[in-house]
Protein backbone atom coordinates (compact mmCIF):
# COMPACT_ATOMS: atom_id res chain seq x y z
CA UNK A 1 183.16 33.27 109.70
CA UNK A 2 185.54 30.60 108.72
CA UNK A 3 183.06 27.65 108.57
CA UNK A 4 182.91 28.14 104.45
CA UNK A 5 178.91 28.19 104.70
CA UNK A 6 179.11 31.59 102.32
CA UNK A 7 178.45 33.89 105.36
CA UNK A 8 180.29 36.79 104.41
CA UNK A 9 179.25 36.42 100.96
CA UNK A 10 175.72 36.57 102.01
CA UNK A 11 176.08 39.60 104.22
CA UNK A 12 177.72 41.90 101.24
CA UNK A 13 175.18 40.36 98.87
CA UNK A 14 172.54 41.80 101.30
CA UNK A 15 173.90 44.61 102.51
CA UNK A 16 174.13 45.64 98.57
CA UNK A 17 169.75 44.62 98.93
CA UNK A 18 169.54 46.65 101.67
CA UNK A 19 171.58 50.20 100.68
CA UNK A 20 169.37 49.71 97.45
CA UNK A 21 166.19 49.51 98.93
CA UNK A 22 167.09 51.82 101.84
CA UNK A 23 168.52 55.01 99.77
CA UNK A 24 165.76 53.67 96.70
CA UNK A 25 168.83 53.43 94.04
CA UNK A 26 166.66 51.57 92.18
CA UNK A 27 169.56 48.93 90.71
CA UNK A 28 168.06 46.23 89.07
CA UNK A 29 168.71 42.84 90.43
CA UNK A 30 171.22 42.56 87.02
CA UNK A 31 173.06 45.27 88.35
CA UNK A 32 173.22 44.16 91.92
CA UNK A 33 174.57 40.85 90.79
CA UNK A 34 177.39 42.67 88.56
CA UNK A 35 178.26 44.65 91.60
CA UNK A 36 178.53 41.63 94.08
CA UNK A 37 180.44 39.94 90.99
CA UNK A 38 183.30 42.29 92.31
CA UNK A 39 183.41 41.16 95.71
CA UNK A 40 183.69 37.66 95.90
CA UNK A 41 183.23 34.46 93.62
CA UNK A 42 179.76 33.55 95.35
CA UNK A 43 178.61 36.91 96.44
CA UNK A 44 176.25 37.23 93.48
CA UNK A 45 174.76 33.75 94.24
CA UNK A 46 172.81 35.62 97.44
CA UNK A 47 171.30 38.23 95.89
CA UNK A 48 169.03 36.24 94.21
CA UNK A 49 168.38 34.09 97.51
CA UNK A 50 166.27 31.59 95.50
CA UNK A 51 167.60 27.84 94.33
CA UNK A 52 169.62 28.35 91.13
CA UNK A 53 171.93 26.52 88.62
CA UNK A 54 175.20 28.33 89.17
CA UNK A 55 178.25 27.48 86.61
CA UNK A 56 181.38 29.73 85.99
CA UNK A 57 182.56 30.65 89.19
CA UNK A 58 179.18 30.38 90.71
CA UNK A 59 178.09 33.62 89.36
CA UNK A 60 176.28 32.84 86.30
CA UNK A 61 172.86 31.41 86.40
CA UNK A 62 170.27 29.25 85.18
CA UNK A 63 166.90 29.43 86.99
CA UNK A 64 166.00 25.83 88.18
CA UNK A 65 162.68 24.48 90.06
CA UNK A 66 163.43 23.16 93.41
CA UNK A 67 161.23 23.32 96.38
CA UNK A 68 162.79 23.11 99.37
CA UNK A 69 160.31 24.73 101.85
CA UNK A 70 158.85 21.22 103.36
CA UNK A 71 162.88 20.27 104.54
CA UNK A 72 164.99 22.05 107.46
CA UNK A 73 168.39 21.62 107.33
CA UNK A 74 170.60 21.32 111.14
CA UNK A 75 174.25 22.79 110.53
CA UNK A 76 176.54 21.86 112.86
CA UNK A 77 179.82 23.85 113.31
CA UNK A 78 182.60 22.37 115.12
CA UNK A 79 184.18 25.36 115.73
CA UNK A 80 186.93 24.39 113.30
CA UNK A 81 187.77 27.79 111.50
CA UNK A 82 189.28 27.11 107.41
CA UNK A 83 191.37 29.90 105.24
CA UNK A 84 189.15 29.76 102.12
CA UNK A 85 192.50 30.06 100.13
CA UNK A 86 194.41 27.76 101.62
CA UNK A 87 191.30 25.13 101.60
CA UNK A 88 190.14 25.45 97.94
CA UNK A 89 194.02 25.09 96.59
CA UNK A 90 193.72 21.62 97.89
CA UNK A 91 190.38 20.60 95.90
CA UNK A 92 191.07 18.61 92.65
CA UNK A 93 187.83 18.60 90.73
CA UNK A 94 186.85 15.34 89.46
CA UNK A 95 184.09 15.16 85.88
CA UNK A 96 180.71 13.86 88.11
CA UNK A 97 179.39 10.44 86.90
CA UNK A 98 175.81 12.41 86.57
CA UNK A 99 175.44 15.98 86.43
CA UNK A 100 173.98 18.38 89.51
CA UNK A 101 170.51 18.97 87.03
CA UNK A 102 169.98 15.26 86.60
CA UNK A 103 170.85 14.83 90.58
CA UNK A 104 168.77 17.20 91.22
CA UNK A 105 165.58 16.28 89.43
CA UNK A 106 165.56 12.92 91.76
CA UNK A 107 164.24 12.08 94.60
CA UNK A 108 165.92 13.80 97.32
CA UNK A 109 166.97 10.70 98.88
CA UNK A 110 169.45 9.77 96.34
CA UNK A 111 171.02 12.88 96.77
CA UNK A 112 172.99 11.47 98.93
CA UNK A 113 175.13 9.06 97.19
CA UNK A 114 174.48 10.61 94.00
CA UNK A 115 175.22 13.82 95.00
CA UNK A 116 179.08 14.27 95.00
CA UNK A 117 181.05 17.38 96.43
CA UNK A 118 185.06 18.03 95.77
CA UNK A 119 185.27 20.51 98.17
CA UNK A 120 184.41 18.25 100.98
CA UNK A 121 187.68 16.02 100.72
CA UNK A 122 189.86 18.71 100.62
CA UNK A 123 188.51 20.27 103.57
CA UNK A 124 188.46 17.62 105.51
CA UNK A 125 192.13 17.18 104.98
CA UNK A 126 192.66 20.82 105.52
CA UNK A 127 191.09 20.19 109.21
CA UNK A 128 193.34 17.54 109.48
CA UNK A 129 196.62 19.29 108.20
């Protein structure tokens, strides 16, 4: 909690999974995503736990094809806990010289300098605040 990684979002998305598989409601993953819509900004982005193009405020999606499976990924947590709030009124989006689907479609080592985040100044000088 606290390290903005989506954790909580990605426990209510699948809790909402589970109580529909579990009492067999039957929602349809449409209706799953409208119903995480109403808890959080990026709750919707878990249910469909697959790589998507999300626009809006991350709940509205384009289907995109990304393979990941081959990579891991080592997240390191500092133990610095950040008010979501108080850390996203300090990003100030800048337009990207090249947009995420172009980024995306190149070789994953260019991702790195190509590859631009807003979020990750202002949280940085949220940690250092």
């Amino acid at each position: 909690m606290g390290a903005g990684l989506g954790g909580g979002s990605a426990d209510a998305a699948f809790f909402i999974n589970l109580l529909n598989d579990q009492f067999q409601l039957n929602f349809t993953e449409t209706e799953r995503i409208d119903i995480a819509r109403q808890l959080g900004s990026d709750c919707a982005f878990f249910i469909k736990n697959s790589p998507v193009y999300a626009t809006q405020k991350g709940d509205v999606f384009a289907d995109i094809k990304l393979n990941l499976s081959h990579l891991y990924i080592a997240i390191i947590y500092p133990n610095v806990h950040s008010n979501t709030k108080e850390a996203y009124s300090l990003v100030k989006p800048q337009q990207p010289s090249k947009s995420l689907l172009d980024v995306i479609q190149q070789p994953i080592a260019t991702w790195k300098t190509d590859l631009v985040n807003d979020f990750e100044k202002s949280i940085l000088v949220y940690i250092l605040l």
